[in-house]
N, C-alpha and C. Protein backbone atom coordinates (compact mmCIF):
# COMPACT_ATOMS: atom_id res chain seq x y z
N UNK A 1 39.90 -31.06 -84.39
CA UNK A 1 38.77 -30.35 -84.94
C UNK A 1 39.27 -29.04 -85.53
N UNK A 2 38.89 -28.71 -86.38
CA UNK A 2 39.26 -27.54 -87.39
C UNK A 2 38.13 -26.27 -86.55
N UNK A 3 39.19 -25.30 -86.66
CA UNK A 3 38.92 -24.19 -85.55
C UNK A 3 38.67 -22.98 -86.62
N UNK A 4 40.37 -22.63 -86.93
CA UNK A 4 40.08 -20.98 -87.84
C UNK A 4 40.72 -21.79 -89.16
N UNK A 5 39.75 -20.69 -89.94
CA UNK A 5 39.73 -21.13 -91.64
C UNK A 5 40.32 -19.72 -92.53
N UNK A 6 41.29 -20.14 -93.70
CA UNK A 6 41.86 -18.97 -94.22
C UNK A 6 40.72 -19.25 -95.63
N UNK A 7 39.34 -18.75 -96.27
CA UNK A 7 39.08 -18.92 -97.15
C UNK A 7 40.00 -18.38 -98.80
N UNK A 8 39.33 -19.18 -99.37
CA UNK A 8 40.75 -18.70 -100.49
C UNK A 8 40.06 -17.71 -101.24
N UNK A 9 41.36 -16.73 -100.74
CA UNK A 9 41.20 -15.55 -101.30
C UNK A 9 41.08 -14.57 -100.46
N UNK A 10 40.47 -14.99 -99.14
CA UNK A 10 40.22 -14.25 -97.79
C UNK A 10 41.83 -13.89 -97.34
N UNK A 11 41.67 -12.98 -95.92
CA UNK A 11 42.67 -12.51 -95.45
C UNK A 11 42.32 -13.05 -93.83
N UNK A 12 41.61 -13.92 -93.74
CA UNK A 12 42.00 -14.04 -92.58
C UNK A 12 43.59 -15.05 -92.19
N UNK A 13 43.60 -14.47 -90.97
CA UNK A 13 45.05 -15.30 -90.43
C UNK A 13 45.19 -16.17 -89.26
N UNK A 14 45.24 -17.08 -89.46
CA UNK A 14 44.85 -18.17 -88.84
C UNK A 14 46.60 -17.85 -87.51
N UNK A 15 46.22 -17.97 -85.88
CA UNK A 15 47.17 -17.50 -84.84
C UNK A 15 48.17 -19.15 -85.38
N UNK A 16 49.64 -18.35 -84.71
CA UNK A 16 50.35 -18.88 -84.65
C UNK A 16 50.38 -20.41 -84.46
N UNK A 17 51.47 -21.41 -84.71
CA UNK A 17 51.15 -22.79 -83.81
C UNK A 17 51.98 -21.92 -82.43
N UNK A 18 51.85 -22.72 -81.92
CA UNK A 18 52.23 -22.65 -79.84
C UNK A 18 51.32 -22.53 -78.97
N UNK A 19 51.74 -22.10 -77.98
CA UNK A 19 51.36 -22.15 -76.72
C UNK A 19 50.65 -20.43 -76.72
N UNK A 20 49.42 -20.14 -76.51
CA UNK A 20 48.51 -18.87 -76.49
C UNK A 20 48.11 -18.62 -75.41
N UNK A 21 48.41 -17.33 -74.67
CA UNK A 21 47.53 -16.91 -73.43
C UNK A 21 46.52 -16.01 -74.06
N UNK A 22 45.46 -16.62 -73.67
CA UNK A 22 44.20 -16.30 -74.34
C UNK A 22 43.06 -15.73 -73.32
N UNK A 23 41.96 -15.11 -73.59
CA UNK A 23 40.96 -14.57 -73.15
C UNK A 23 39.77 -15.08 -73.99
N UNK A 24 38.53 -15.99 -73.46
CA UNK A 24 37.78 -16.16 -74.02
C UNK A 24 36.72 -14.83 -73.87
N UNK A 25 35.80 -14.73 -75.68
CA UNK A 25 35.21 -13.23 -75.83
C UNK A 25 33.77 -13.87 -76.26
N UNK A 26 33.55 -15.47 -76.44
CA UNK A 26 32.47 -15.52 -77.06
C UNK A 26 32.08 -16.80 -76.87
N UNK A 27 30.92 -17.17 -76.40
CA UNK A 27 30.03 -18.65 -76.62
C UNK A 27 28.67 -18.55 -77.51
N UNK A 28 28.70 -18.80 -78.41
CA UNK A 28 27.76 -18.95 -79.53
C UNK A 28 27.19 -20.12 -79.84
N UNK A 29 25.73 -20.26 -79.62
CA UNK A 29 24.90 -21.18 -79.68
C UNK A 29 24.67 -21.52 -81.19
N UNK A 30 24.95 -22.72 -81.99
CA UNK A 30 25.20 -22.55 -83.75
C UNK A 30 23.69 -23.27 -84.13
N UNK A 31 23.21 -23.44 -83.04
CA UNK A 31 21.95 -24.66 -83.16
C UNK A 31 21.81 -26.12 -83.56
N UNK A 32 20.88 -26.37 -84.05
CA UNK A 32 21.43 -27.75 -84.70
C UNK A 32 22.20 -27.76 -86.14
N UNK A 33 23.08 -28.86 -85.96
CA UNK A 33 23.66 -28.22 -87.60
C UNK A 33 24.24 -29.99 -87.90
N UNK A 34 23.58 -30.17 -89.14
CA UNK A 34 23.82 -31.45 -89.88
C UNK A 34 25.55 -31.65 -89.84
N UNK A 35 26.00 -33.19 -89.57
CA UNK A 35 27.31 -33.66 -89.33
C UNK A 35 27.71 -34.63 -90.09
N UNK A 36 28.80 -35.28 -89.83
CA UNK A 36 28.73 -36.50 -90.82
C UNK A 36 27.89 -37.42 -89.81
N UNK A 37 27.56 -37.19 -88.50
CA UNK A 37 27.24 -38.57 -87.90
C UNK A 37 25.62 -37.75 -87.27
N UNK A 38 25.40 -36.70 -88.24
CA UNK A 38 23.57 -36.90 -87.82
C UNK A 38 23.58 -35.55 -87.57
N UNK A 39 22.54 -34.89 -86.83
CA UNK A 39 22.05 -33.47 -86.63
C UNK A 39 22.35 -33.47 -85.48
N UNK A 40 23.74 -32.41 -84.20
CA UNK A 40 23.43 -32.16 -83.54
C UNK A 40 23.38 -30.92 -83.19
N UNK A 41 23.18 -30.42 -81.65
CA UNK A 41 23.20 -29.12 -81.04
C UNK A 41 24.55 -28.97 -81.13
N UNK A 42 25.20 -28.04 -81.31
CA UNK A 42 26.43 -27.12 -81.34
C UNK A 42 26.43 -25.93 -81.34
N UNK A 43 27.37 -25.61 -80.21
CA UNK A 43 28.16 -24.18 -79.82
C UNK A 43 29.47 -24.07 -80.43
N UNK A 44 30.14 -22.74 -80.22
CA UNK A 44 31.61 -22.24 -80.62
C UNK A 44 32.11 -21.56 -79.69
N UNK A 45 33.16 -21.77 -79.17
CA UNK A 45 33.67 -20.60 -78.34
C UNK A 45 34.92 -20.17 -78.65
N UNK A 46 35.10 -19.03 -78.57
CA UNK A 46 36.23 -18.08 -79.46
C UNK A 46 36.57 -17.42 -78.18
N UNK A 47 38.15 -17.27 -78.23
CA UNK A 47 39.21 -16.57 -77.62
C UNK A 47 40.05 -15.37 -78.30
N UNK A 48 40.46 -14.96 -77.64
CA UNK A 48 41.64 -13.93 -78.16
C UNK A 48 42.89 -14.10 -77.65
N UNK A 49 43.96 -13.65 -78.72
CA UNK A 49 45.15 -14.29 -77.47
C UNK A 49 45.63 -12.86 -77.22
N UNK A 50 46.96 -13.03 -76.98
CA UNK A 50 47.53 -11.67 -76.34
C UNK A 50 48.55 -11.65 -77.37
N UNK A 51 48.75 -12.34 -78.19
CA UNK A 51 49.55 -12.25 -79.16
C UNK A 51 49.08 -11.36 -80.37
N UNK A 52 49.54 -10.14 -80.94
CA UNK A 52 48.26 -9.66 -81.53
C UNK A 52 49.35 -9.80 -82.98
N UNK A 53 48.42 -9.87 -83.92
CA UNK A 53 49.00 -9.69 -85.80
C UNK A 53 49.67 -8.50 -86.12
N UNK A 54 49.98 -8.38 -87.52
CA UNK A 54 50.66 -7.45 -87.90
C UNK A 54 50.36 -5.98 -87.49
N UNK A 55 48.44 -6.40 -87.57
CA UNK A 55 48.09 -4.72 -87.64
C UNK A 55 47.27 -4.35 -86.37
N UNK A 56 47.39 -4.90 -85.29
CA UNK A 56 47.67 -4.93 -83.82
C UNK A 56 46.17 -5.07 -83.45
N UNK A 57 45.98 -6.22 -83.76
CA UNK A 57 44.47 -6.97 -83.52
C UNK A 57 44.90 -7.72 -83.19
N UNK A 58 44.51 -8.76 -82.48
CA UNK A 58 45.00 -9.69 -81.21
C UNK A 58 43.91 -11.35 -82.55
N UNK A 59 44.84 -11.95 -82.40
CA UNK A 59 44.59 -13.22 -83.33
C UNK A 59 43.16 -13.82 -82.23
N UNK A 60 42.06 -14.53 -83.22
CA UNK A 60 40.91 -15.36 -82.87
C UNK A 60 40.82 -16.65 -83.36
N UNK A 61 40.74 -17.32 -82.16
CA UNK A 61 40.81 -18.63 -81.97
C UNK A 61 39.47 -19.36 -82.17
N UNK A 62 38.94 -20.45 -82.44
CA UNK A 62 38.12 -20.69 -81.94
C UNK A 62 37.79 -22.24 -82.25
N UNK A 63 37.11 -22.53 -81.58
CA UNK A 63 36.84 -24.33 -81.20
C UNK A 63 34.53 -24.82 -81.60
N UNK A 64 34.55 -25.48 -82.52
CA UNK A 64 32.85 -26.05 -82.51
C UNK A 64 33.16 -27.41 -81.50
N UNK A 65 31.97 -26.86 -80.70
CA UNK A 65 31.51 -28.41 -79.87
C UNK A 65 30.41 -28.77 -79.77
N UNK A 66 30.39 -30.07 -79.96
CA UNK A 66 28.70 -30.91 -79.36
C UNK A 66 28.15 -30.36 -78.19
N UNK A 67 27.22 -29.70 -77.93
CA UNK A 67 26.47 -28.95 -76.83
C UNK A 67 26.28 -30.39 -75.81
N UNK A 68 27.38 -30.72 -75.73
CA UNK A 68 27.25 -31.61 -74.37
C UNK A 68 28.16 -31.99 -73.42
N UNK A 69 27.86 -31.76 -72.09
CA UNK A 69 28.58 -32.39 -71.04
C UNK A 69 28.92 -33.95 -71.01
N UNK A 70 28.55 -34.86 -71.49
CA UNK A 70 28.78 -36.71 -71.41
C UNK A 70 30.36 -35.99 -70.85
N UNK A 71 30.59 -37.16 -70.09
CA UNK A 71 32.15 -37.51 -69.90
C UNK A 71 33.12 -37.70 -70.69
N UNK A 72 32.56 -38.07 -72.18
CA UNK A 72 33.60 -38.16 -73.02
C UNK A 72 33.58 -37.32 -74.36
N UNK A 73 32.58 -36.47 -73.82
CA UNK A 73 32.66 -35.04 -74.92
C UNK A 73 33.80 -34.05 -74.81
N UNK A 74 33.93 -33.40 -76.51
CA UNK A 74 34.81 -32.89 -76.09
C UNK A 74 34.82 -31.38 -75.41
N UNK A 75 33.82 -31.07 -75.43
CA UNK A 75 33.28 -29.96 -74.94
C UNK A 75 33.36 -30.30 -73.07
N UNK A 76 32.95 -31.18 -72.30
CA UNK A 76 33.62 -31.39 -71.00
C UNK A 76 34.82 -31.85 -70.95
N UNK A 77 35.87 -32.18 -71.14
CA UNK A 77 36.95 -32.74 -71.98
C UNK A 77 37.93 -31.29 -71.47
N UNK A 78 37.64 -30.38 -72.71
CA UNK A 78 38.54 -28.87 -72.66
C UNK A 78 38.11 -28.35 -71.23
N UNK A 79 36.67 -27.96 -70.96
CA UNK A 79 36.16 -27.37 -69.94
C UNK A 79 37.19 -27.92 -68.59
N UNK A 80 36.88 -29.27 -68.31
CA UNK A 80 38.20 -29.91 -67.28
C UNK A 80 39.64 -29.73 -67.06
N UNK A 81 39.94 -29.33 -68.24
CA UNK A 81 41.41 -29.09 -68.61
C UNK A 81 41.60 -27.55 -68.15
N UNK A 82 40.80 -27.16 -69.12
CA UNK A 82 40.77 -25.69 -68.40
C UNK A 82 40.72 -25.24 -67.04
N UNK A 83 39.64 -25.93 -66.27
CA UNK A 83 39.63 -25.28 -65.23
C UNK A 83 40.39 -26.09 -63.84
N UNK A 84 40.77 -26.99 -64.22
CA UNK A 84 42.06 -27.78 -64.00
C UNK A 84 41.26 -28.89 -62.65
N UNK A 85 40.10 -29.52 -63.02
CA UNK A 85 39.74 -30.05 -62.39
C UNK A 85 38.25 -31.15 -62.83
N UNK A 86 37.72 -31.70 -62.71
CA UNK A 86 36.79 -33.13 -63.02
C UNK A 86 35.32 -31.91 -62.12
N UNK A 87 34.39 -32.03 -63.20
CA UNK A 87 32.75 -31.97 -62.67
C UNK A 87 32.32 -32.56 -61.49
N UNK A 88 31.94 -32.42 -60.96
CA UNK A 88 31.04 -32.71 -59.87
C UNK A 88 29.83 -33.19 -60.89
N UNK A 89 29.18 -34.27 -60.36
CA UNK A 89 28.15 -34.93 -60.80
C UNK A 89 26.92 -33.48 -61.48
N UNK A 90 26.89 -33.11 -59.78
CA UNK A 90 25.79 -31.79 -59.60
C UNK A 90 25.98 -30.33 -60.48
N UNK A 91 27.39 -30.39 -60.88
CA UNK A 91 28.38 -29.54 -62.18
C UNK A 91 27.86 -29.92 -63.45
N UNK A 92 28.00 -31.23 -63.60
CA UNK A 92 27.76 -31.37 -64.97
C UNK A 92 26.51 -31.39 -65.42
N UNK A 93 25.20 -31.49 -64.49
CA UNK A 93 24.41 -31.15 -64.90
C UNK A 93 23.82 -30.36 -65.64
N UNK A 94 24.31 -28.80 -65.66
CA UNK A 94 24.19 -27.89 -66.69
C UNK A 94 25.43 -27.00 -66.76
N UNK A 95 25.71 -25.86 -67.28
CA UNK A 95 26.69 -25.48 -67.47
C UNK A 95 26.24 -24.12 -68.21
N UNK A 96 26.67 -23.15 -67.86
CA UNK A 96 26.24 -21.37 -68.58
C UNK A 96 27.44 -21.33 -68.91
N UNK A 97 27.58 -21.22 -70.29
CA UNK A 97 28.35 -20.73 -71.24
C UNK A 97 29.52 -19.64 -71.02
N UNK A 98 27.90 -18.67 -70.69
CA UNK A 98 27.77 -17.14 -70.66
C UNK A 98 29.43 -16.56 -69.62
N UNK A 99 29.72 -17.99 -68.52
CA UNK A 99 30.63 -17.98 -67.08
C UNK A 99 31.58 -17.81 -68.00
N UNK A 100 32.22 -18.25 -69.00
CA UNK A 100 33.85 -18.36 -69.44
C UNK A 100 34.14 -16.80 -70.14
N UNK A 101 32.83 -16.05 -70.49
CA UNK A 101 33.43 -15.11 -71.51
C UNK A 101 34.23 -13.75 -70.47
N UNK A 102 35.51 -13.43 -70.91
CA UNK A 102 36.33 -12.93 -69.73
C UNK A 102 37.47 -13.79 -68.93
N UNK A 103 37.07 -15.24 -68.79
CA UNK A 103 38.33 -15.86 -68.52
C UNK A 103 39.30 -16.26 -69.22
N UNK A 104 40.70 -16.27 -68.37
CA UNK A 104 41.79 -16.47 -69.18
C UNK A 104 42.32 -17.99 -68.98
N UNK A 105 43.03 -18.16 -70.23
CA UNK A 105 43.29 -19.62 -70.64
C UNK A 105 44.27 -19.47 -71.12
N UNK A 106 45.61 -20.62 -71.07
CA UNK A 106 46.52 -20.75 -72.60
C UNK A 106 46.12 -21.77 -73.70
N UNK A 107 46.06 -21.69 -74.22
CA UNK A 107 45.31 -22.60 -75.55
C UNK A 107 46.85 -23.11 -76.49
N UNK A 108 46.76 -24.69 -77.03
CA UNK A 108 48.09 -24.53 -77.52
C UNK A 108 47.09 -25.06 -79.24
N UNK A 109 47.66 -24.26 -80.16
CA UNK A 109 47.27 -24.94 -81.98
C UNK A 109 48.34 -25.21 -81.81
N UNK A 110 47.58 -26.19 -83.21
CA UNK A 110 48.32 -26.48 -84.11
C UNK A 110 48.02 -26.68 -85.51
N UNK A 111 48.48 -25.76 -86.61
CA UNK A 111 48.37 -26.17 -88.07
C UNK A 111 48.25 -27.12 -89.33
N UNK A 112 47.25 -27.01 -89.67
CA UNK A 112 46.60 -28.14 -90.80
C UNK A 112 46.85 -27.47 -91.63
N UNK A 113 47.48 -28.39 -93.56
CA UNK A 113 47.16 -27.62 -94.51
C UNK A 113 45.81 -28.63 -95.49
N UNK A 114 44.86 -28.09 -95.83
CA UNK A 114 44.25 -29.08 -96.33
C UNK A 114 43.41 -28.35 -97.43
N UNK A 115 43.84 -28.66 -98.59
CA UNK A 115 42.45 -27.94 -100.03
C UNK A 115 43.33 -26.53 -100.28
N UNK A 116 45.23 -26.32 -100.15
CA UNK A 116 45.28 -24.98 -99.72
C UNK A 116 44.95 -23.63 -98.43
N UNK A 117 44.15 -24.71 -97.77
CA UNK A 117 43.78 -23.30 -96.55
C UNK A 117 44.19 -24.01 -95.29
N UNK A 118 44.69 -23.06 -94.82
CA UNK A 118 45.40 -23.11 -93.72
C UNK A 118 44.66 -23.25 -92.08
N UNK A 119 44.16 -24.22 -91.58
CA UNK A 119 43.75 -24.59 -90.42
C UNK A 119 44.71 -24.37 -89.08
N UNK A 120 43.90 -23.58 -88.24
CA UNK A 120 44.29 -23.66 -86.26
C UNK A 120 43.80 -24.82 -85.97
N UNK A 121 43.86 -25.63 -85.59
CA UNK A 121 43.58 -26.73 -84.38
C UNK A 121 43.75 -26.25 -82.73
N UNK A 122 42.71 -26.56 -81.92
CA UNK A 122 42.99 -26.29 -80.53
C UNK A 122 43.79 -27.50 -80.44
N UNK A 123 44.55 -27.68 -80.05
CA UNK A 123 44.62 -29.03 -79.32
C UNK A 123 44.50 -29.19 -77.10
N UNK A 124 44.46 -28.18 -76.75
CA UNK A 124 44.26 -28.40 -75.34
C UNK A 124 44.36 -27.03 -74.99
N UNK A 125 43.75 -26.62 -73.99
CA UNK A 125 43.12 -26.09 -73.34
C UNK A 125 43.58 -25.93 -71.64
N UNK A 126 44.42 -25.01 -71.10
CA UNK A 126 44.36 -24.98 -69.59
C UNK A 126 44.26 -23.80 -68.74
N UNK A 127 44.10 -23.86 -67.73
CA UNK A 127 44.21 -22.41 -66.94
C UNK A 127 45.72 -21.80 -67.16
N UNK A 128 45.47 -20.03 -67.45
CA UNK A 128 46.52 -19.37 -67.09
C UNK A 128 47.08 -18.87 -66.23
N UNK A 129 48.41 -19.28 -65.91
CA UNK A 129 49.13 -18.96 -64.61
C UNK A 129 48.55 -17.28 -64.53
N UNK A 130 48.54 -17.40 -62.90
CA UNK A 130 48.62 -15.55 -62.26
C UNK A 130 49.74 -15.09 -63.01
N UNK A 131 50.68 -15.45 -63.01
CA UNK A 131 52.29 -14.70 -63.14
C UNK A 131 52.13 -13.94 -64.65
N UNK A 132 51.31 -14.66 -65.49
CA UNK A 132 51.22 -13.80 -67.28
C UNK A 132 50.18 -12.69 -67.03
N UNK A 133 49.83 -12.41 -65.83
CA UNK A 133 48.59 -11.03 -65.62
C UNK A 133 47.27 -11.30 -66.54
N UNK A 134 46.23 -10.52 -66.48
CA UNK A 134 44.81 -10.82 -66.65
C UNK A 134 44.58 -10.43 -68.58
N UNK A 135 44.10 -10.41 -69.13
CA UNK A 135 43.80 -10.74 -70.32
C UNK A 135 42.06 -10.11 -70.84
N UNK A 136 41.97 -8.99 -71.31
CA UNK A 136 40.45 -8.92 -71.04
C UNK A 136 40.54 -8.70 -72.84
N UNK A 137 39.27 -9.15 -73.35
CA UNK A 137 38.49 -8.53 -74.66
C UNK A 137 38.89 -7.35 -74.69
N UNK A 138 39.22 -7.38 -76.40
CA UNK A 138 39.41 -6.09 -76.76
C UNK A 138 38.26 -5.75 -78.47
N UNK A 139 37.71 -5.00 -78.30
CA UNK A 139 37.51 -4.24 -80.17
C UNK A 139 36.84 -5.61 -80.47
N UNK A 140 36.35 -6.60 -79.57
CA UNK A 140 35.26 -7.66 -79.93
C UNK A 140 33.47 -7.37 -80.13
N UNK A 141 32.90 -7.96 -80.88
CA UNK A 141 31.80 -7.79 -80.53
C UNK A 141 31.38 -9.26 -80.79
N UNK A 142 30.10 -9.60 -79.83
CA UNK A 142 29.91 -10.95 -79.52
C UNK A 142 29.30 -10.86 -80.71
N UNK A 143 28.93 -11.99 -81.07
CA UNK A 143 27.69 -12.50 -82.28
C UNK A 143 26.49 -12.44 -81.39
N UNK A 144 26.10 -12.59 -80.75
CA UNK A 144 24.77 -12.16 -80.19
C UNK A 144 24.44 -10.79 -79.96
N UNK A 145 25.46 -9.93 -79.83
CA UNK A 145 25.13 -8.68 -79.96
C UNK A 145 25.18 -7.96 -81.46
N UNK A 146 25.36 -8.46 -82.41
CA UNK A 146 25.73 -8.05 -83.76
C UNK A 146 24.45 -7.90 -84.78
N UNK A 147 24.24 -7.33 -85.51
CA UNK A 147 23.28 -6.55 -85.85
C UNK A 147 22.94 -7.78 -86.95
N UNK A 148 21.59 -8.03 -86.83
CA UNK A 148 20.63 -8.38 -87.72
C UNK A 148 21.00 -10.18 -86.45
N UNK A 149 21.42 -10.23 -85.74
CA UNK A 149 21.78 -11.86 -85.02
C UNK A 149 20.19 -12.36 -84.79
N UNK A 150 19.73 -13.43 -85.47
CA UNK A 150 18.78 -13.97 -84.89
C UNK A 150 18.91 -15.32 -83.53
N UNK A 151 18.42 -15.68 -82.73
CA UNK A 151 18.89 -17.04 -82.12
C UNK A 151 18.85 -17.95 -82.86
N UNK A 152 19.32 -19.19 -82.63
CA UNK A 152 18.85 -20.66 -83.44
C UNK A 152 18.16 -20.89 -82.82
N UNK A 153 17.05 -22.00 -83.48
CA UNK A 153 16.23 -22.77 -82.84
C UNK A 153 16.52 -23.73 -82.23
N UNK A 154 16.90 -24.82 -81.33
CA UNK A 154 17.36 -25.71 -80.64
C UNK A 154 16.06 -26.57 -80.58
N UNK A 155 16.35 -27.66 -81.76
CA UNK A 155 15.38 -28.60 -81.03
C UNK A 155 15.70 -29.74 -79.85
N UNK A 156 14.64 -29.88 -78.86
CA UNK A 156 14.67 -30.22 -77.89
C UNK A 156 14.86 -31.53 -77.95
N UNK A 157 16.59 -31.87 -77.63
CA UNK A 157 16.52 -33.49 -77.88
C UNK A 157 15.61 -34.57 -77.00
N UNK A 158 15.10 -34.33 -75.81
CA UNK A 158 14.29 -34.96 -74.81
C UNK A 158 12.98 -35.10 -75.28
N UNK A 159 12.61 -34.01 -75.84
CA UNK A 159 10.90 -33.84 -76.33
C UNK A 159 10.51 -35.23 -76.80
N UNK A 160 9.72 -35.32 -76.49
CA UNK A 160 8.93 -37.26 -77.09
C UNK A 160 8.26 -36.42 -78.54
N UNK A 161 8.62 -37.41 -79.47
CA UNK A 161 8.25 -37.48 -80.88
C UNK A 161 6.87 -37.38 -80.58
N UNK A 162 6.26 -36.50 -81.55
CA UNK A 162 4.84 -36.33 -81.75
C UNK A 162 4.26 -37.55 -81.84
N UNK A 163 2.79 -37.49 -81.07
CA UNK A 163 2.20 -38.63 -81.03
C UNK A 163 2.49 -39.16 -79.75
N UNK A 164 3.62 -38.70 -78.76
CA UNK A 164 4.40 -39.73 -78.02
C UNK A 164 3.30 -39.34 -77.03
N UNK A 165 3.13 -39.81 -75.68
CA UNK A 165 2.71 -39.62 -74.49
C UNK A 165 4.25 -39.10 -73.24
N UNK A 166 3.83 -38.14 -72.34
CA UNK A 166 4.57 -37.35 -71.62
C UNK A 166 4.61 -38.11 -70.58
N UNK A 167 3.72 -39.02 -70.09
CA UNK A 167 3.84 -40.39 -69.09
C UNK A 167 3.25 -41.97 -69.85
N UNK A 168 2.18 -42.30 -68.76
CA UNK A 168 1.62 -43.58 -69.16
C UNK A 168 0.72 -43.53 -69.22
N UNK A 169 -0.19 -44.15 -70.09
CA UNK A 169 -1.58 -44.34 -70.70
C UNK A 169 -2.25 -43.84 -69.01
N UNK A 170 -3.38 -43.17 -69.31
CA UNK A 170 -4.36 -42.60 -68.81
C UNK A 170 -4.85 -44.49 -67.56
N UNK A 171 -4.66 -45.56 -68.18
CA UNK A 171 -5.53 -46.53 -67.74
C UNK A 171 -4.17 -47.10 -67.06
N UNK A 172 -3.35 -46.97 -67.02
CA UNK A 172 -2.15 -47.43 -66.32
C UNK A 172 -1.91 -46.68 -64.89
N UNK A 173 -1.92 -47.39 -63.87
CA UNK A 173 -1.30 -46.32 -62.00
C UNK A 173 -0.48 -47.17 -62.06
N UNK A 174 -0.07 -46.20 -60.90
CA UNK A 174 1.66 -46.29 -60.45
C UNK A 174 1.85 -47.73 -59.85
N UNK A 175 1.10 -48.81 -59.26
CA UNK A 175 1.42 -50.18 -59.22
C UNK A 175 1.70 -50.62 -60.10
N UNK A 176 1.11 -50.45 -61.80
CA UNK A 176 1.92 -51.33 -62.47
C UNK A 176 2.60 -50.70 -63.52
N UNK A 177 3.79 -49.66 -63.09
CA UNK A 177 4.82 -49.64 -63.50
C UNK A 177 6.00 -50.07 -62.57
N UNK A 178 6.97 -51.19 -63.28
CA UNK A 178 7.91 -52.19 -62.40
C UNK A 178 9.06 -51.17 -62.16
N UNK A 179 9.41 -50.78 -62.03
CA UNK A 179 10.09 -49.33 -61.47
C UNK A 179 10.06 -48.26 -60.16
C-alpha cells in the first residue's frame, strides 16, 4: 500500500528504505472514501522516525487502512505485529486508535517508483526493543487539532437501509423466529 507521496514538483521526502524506529503521532479518521472495490471507512496512521532529514525534522511515515479489525485486515494484521501478539476475541471487538499515538515501533519501507514519484511502502510493523530508548512526537500537530479540521461523517455500515425494520414485523413473537 502506498504510504508517502513526493507530488511533482513538491518537496516532500519520502524516509529512507530500512528498518525505522518510529513513534506513532497520529490516527486520522479519513471517513468513507470511494476504492477500486467500493466505498469504505478508512483511517491513516502516521509515525515519525528518529531518523530526522536534512533540515532536522524527523521523516513521516504513514500507512491508509480499512477501519477494520476482520482477521485478515490489514489494519489487525500490523496492529498484531506490532504489539507482538494475536487479539483476544474480547480485543478485537473494538479498538481506540487514540492508544497508539506516543508508542514506539520499528517500521521497515520500502520504495516504489511509479508516474515519476517516489513512494514509502510500510511493509511491517513491530515493537521497539527497550535497548533503542523511548521516542516521543516532536513539532507535530495532529490533524484533528489543525485549524479549520472538520470530522468525517462515517456512515454506519450496520444501519438497516431505509425502509428496513430494526427487528420483526410488529405481528411476529419470539416463537416464531427459528433461532
Amino acid at each position: 500500500m502506498s504510504v508517502i507521496v513526493r507530488n511533482k514538483g513538491g518537496t516532500f521526502v519520502p524516509a529512507p528504505e530500512g528498518l525505522h524506529h518510529s513513534v506513532c503521532v497520529d490516527a486520522v479518521d479519513l471517513g468513507m472514501v470511494d476504492g477500486t472495490f467500493g466505498r469504505k471507512h478508512m483511517i491513516k496512521l502516521v509515525w515519525q522516525t528518529k531518523q530526522q532529514m536534512h533540515d532536522g525534522k524527523p521523516y513521516l511515515i504513514q500507512k491508509r487502512y480499512n477501519a477494520s479489525l476482520n482477521p485478515k485486515a490489514n489494519l489487525r494484521i500490523d496492529l498484531e505485529s506490532w504489539r507482538g501478539r494475536k487479539f483476544s476475541e474480547e480485543e478485537a471487538k473494538e479498538m481506540d486508535l487514540e492508544k497508539l499515538i506516543g508508542v514506539n515501533c520499528q517500521i521497515t519501507v520500502a520504495h516504489a517508483v511509479k508516474d515519476g514519484n517516489t513512494y514509502g511502502n510500510v511493509l511491517s510493523i513491530v515493537a521497539a526493543p527497550s535497548v533503542l530508548g523511548k521516542l516521543y512526537p516532536q513539532d507535530y500537530t495532529r490533524v484533528c487539532k489543525r485549524p479549520g479540521y472538520e470530522a468525517p461523517i462515517v456512515e454506519d455500515e450496520q444501519a438497516p437501509e431505509p425502509g428496513e425494520q430494526d427487528g420483526p414485523p410488529a405481528d411476529v413473537t419470539e416463537d416464531d423466529i427459528p433461532f
